[in-house]
Protein backbone atom coordinates (compact mmCIF):
# COMPACT_ATOMS: atom_id res chain seq x y z
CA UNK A 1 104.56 86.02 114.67
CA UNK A 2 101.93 85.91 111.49
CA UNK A 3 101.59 83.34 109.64
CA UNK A 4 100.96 83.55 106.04
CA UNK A 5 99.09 80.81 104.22
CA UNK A 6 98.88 81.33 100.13
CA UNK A 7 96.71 79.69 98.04
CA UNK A 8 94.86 79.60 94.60
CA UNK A 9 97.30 78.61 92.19
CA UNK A 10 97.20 76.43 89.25
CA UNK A 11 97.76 75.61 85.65
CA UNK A 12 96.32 77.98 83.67
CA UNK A 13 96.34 78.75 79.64
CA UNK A 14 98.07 82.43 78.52
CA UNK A 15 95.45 85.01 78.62
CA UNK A 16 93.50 83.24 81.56
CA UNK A 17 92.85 84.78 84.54
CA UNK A 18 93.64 83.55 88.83
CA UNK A 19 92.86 84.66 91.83
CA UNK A 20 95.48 84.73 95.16
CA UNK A 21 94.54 84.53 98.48
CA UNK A 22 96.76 85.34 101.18
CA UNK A 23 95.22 84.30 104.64
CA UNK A 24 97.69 86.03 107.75
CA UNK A 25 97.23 84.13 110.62
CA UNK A 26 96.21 87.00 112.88
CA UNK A 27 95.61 90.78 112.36
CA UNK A 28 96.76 92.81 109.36
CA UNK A 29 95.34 95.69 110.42
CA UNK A 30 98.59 97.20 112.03
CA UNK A 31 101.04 96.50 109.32
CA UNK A 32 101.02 99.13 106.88
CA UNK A 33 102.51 97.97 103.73
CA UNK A 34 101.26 94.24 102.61
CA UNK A 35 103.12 92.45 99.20
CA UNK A 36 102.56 89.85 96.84
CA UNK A 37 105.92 88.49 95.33
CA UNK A 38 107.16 85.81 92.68
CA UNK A 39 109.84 83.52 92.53
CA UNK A 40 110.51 81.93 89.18
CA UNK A 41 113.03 79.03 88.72
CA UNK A 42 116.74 80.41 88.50
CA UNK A 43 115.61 83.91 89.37
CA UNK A 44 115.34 85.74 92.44
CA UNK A 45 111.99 86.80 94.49
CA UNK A 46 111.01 89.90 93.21
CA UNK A 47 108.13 91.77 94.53
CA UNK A 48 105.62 92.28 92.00
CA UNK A 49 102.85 94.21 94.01
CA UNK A 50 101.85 95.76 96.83
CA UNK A 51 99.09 97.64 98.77
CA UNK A 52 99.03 100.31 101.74
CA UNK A 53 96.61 100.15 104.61
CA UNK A 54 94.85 103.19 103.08
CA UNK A 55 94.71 101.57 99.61
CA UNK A 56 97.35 102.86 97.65
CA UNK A 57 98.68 100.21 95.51
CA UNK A 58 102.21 99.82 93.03
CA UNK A 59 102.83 97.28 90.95
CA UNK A 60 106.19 96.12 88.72
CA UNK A 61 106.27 97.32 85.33
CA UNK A 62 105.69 93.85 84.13
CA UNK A 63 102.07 93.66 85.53
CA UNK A 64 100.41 96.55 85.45
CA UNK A 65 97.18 96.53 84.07
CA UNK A 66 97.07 92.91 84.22
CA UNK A 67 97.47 92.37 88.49
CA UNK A 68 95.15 94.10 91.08
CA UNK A 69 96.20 93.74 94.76
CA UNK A 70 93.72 94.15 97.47
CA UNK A 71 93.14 93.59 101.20
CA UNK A 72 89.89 92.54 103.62
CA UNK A 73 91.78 93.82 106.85
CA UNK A 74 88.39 92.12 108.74
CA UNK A 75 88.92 89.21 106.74
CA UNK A 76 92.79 89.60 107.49
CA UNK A 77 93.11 88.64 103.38
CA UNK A 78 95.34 89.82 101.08
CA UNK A 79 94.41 88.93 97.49
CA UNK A 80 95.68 88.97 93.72
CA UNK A 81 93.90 89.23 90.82
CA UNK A 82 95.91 88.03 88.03
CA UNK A 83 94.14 88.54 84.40
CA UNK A 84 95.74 88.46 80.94
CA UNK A 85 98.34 86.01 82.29
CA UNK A 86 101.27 85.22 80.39
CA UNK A 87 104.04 82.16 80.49
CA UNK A 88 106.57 84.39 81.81
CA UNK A 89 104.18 85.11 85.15
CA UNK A 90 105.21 81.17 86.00
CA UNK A 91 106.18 81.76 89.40
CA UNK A 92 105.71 80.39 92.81
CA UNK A 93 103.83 83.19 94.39
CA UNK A 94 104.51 84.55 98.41
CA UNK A 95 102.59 87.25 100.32
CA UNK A 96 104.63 89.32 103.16
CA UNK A 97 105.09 92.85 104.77
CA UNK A 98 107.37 94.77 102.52
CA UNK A 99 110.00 95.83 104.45
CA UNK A 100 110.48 93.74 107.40
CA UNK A 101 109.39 90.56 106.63
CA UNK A 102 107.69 88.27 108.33
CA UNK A 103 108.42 84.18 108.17
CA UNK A 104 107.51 83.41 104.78
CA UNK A 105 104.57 80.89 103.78
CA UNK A 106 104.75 78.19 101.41
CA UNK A 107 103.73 80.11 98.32
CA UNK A 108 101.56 79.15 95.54
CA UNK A 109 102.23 77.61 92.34
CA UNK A 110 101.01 79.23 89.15
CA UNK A 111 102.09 78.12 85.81
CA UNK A 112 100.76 79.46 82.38
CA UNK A 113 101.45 77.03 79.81
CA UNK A 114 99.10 75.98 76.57
């Protein structure tokens, strides 16, 4: 089984920018369809964005143009750009295979606040 480790969260002011880093324990290469989902307090996990191994990416109405997903399948890295960030993108952030799902991780916090 992969495990998923997340990291790069933190406090950040609206209209600041992070960057996610999802580190799989083993090979990505295989699994076709990698995610990067949210979970804000009160509200379900939604999946915000998410990448094929050929590079075709879809994101949730409610990020685009502001979130880029990518993958290092050498690296076995799954990442998030998150620019023009906003209070309501206060999540705790998870990477996993969309569809199946693997075990999740422990997530990252991110929290836009002034």
């Amino acid at each position: 089984q992969v495990q998923l480790v997340e990291s790069g969260g933190g406090l950040v002011q609206p209209g600041g920018s992070l960057r996610l880093s999802c580190q799989a324990s083993r090979s990505i290469f295989s699994i076709d369809m990698m995610g990067w989902y949210r979970q804000a307090p009160g509200k379900q996990r939604e999946l915000v964005a998410d990448i094929t191994n050929g590079g075709i990416t879809s994101y949730v109405d409610s990020v685009k143009g502001r979130f880029t997903i990518s993958r290092d399948n050498a690296k076995n890295t799954v990442y998030l750009q998150m620019n023009s960030l906003k209070p309501e993108d206060t999540a705790v952030y998870y990477c996993n295979k969309v569809g199946v799902l693997l075990s999740w991780g422990q997530g990252t916090q991110v929290t836009v606040s002034s």
